[in-house]
N, C-alpha and C. Protein backbone atom coordinates (compact mmCIF):
# COMPACT_ATOMS: atom_id res chain seq x y z
N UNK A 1 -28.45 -11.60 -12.99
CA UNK A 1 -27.41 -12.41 -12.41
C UNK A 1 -27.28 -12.03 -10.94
N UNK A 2 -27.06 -13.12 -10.27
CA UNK A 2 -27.37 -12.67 -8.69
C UNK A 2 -26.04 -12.86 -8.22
N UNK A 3 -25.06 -11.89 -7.72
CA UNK A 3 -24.02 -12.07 -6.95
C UNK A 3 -23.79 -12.93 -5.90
N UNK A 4 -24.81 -13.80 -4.96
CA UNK A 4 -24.70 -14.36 -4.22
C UNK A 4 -24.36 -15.85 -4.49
N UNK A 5 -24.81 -16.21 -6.06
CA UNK A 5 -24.68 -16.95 -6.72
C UNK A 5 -23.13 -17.27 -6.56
N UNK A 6 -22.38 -16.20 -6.84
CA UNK A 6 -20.72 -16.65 -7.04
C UNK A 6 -20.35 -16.31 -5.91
N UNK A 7 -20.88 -16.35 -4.20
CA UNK A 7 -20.08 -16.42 -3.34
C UNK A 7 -20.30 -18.05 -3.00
N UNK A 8 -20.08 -19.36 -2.56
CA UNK A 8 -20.56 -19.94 -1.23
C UNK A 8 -20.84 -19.08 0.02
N UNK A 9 -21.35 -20.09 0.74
CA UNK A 9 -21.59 -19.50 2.28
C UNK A 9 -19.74 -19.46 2.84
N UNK A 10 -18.97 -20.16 2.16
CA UNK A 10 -17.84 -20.29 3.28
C UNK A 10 -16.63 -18.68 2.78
N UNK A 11 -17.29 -18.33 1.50
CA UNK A 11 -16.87 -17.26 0.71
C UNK A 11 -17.33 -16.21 1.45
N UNK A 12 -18.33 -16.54 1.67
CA UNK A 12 -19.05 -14.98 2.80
C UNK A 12 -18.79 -14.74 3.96
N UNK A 13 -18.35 -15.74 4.50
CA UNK A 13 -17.05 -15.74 5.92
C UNK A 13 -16.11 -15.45 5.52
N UNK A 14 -15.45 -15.77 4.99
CA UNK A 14 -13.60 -15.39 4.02
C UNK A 14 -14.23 -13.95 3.85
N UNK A 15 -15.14 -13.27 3.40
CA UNK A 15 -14.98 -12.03 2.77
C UNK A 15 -15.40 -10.69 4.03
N UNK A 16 -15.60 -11.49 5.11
CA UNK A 16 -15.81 -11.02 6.25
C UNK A 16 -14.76 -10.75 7.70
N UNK A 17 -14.37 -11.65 7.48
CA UNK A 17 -13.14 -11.82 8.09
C UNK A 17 -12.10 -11.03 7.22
N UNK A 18 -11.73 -10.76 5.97
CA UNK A 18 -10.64 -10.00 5.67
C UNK A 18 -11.33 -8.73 5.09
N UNK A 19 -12.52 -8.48 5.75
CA UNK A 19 -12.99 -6.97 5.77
C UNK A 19 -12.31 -6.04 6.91
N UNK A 20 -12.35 -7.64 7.83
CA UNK A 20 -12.13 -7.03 9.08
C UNK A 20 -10.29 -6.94 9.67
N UNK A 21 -9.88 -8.00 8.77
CA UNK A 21 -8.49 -7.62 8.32
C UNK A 21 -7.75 -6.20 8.04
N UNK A 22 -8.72 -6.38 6.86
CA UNK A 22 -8.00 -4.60 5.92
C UNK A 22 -8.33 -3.32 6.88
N UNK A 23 -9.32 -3.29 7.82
CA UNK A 23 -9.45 -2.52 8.91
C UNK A 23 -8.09 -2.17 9.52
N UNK A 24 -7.66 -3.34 9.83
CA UNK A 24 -6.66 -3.73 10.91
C UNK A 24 -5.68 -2.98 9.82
N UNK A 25 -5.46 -3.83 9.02
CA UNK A 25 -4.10 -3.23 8.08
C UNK A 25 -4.23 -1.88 7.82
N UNK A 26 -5.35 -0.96 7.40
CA UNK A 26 -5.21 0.37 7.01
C UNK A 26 -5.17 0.87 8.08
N UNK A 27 -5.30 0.39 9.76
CA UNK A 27 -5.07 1.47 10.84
C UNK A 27 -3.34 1.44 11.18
N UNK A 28 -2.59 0.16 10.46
CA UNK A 28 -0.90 -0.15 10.97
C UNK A 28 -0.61 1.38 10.07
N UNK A 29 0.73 1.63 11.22
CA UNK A 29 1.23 3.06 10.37
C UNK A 29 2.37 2.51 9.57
N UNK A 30 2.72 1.31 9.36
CA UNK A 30 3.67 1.00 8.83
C UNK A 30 3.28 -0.24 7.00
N UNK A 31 1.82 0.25 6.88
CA UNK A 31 1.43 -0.35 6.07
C UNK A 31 0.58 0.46 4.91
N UNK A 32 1.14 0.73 3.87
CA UNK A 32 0.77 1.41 2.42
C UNK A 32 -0.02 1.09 2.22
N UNK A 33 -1.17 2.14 1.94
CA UNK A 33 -2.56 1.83 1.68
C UNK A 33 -2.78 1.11 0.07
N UNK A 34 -1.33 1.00 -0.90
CA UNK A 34 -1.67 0.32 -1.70
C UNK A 34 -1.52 -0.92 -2.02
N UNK A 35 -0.90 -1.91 -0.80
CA UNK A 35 -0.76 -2.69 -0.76
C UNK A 35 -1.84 -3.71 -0.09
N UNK A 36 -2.45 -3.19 0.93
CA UNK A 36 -3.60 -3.94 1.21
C UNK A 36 -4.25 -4.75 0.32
N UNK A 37 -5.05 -4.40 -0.94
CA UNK A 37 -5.89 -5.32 -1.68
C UNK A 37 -5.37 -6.60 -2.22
N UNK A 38 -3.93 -6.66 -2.06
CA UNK A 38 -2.57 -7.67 -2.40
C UNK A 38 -2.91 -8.63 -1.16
N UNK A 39 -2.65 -8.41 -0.65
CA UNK A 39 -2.53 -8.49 1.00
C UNK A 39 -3.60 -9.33 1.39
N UNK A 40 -4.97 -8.64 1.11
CA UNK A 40 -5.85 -9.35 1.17
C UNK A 40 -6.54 -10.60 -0.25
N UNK A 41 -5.68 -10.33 -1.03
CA UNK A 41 -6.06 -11.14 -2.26
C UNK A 41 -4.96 -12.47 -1.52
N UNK A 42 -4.36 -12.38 -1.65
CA UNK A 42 -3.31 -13.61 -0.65
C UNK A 42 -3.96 -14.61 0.13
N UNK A 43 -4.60 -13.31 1.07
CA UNK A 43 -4.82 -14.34 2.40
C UNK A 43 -6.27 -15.10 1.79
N UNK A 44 -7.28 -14.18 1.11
CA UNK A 44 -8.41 -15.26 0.34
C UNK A 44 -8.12 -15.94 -0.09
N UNK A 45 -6.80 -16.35 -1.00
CA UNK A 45 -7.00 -17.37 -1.78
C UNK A 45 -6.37 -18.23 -1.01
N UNK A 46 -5.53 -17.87 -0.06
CA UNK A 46 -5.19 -19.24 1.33
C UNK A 46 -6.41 -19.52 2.08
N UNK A 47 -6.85 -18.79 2.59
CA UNK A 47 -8.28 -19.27 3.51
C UNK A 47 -9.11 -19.80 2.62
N UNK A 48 -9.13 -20.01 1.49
CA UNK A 48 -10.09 -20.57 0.46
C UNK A 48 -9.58 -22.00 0.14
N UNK A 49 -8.83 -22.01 0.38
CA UNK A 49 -7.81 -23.28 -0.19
C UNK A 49 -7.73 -23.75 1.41
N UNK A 50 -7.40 -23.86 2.01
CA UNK A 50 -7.12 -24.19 3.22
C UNK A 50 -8.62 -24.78 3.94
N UNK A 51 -9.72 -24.11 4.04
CA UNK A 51 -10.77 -24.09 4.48
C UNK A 51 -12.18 -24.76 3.77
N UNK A 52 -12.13 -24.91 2.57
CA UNK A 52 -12.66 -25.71 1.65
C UNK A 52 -12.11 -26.80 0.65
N UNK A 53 -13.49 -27.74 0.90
CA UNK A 53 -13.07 -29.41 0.28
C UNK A 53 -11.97 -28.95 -1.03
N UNK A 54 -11.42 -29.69 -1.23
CA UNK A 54 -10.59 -29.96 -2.34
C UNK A 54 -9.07 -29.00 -2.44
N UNK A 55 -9.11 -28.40 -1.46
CA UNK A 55 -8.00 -27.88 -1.38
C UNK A 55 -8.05 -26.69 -2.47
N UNK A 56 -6.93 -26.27 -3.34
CA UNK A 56 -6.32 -25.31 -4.13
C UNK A 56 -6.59 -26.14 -5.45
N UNK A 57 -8.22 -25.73 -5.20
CA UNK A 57 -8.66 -25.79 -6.93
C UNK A 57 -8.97 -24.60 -7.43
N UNK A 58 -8.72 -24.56 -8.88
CA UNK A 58 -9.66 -23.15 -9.38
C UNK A 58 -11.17 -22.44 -8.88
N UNK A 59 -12.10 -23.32 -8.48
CA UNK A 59 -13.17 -23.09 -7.87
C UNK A 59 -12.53 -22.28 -6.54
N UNK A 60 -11.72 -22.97 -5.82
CA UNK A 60 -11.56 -22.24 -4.56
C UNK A 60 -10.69 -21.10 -4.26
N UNK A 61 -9.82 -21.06 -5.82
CA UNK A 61 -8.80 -19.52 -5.46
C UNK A 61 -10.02 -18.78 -6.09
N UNK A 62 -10.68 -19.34 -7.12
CA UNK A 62 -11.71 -18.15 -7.35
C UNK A 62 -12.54 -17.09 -6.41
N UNK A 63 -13.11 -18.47 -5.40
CA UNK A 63 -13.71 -18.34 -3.95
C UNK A 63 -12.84 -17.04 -3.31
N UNK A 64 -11.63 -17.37 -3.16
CA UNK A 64 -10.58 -16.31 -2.29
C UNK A 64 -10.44 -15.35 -2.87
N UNK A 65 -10.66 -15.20 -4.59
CA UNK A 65 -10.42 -13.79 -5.29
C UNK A 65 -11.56 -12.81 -4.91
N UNK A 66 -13.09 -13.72 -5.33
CA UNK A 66 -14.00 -13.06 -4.80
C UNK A 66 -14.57 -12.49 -3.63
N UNK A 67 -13.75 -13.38 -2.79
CA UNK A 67 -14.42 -12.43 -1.30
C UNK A 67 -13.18 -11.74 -1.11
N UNK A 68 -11.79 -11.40 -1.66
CA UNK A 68 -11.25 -9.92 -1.65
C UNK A 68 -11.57 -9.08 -2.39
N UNK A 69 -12.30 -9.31 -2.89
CA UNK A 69 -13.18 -8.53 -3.83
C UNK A 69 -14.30 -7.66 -3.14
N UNK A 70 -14.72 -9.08 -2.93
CA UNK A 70 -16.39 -8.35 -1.86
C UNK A 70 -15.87 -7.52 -0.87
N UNK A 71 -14.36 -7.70 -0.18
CA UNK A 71 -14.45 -7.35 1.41
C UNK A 71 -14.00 -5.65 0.96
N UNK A 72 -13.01 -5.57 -0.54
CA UNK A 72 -12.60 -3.97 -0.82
C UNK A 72 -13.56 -3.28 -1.23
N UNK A 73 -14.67 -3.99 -2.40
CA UNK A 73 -15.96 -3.14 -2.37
C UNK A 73 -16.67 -2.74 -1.52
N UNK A 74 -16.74 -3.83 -0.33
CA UNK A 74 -17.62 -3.19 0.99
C UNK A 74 -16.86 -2.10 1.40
N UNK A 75 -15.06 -2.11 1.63
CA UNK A 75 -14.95 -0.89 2.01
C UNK A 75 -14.79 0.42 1.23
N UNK A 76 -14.75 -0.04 -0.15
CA UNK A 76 -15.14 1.38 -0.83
C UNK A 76 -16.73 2.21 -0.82
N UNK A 77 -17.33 0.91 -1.01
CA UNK A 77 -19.08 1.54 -0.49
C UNK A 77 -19.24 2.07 0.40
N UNK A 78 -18.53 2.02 1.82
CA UNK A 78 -18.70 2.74 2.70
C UNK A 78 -18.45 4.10 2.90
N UNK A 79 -16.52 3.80 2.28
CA UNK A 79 -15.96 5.03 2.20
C UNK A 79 -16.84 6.11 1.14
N UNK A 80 -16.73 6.00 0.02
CA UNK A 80 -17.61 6.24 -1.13
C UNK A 80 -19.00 7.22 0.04
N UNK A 81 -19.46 6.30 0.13
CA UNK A 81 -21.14 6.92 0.46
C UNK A 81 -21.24 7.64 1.67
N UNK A 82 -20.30 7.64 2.62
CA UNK A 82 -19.71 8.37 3.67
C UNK A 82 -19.57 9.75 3.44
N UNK A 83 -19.43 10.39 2.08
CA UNK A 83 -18.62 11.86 1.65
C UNK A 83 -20.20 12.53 1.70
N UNK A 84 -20.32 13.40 2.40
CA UNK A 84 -21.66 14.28 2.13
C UNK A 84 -21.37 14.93 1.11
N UNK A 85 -20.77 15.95 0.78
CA UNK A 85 -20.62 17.11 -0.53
C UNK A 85 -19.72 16.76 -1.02
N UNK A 86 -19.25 15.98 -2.34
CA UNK A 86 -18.34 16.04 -3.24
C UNK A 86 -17.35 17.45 -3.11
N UNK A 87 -18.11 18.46 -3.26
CA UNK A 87 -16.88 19.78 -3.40
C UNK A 87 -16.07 19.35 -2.02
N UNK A 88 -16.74 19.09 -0.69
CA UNK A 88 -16.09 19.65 0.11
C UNK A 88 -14.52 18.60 0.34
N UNK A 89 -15.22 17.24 -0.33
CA UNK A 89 -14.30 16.35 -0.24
C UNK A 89 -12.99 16.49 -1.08
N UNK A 90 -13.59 16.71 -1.76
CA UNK A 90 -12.44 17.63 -3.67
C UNK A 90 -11.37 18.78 -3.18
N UNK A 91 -11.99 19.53 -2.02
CA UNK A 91 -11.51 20.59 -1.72
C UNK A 91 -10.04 20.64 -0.57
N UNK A 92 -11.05 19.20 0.23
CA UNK A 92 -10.21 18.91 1.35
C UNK A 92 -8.81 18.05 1.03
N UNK A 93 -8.96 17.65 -0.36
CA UNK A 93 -7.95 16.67 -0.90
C UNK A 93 -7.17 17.44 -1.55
N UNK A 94 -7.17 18.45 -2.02
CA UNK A 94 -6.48 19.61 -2.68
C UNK A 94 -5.63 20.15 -1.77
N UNK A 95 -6.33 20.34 -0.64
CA UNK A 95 -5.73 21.27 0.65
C UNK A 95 -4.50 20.26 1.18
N UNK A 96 -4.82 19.01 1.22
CA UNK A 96 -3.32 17.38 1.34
C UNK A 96 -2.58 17.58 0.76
N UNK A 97 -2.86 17.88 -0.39
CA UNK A 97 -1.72 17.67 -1.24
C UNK A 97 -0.91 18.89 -1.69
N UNK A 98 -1.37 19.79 -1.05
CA UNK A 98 0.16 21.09 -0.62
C UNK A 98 0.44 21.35 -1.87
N UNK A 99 -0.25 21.57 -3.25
CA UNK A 99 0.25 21.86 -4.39
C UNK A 99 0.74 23.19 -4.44
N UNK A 100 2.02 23.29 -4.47
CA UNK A 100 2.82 25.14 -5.03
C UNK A 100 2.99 24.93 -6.58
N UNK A 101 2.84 26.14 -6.54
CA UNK A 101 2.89 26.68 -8.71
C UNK A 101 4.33 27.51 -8.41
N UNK A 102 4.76 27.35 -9.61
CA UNK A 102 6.01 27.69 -9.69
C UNK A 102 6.02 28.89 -10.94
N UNK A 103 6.47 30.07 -10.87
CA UNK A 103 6.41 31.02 -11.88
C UNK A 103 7.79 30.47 -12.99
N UNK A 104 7.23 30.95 -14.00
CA UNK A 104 8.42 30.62 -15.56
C UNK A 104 9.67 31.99 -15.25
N UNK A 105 10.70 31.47 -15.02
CA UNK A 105 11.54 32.39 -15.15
C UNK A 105 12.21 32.79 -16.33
N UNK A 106 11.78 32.45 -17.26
CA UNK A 106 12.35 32.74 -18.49
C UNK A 106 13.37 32.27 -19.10
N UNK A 107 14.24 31.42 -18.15
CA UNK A 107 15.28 30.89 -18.71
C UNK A 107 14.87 29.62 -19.76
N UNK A 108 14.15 29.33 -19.78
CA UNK A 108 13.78 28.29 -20.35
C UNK A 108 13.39 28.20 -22.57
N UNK A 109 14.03 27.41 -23.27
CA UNK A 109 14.11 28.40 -24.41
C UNK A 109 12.78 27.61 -25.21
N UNK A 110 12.09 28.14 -25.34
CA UNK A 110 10.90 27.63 -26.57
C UNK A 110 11.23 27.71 -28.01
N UNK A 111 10.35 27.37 -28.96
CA UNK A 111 11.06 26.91 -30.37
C UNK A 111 10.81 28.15 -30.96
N UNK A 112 9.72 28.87 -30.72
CA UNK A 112 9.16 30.42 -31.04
C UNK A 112 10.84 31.48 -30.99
N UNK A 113 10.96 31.31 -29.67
CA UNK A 113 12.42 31.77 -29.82
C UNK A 113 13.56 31.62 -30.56
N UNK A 114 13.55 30.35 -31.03
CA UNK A 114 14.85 30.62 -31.84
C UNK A 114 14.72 31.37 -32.92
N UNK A 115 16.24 31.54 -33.45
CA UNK A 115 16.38 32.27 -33.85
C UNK A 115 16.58 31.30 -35.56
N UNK A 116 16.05 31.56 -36.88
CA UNK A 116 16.31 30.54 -37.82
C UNK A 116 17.90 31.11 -38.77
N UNK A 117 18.37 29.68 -38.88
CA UNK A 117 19.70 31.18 -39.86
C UNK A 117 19.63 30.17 -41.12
């Protein structure tokens, strides 16, 4: 099955243009990196509808699903294949996230403890 199959050519512009979108959006400091793929699922299925015959048919939100599709896989492939050493990446994400351990102070009562009467 050939993926190119389920883009059009006008799908491969849409998925290019909001590659170059989500760029834009993941550099705003005021924009959650988990909202983007929303963001860009939106604007495909408007530029798909808007920009091809027939308006807001199923064929064409499909069109808009798939090239937000294509444009987040392109940027996960990048990101993705970008990491030279897994550990070091594993390591460096550990070191973000500031994890402290907390010691058991004992106050806390387990079932071992009770007492049965």
């Amino acid at each position: 099955m050939d993926f190119m199959n389920f883009l059009v050519q006008q799908g491969i512009i849409i998925a290019a243009a909001l590659y170059v979108v989500g760029i834009f959006l993941k550099k705003a400091p005021f924009m959650p990196d988990w909202l983007i793929p929303f963001i860009l699922t939106v604007l495909g299925v408007a530029a798909a509808g808007f920009s091809m015959s027939g308006g807001f048919t199923v064929e064409n939100i499909l069109q808009g699903v798939f090239a937000a599709g294509a444009a987040v896989l392109t940027n996960q492939l990048q990101k993705q294949g970008s990491v030279q050493n897994v550990g070091d990446a594993f390591a460096a994400k550990a070191a973000n996230n500031d994890i402290t351990h907390t010691e058991d102070d004992g106050d806390s009562t387990d079932d071992d403890d009770r007492e049965v009467s």
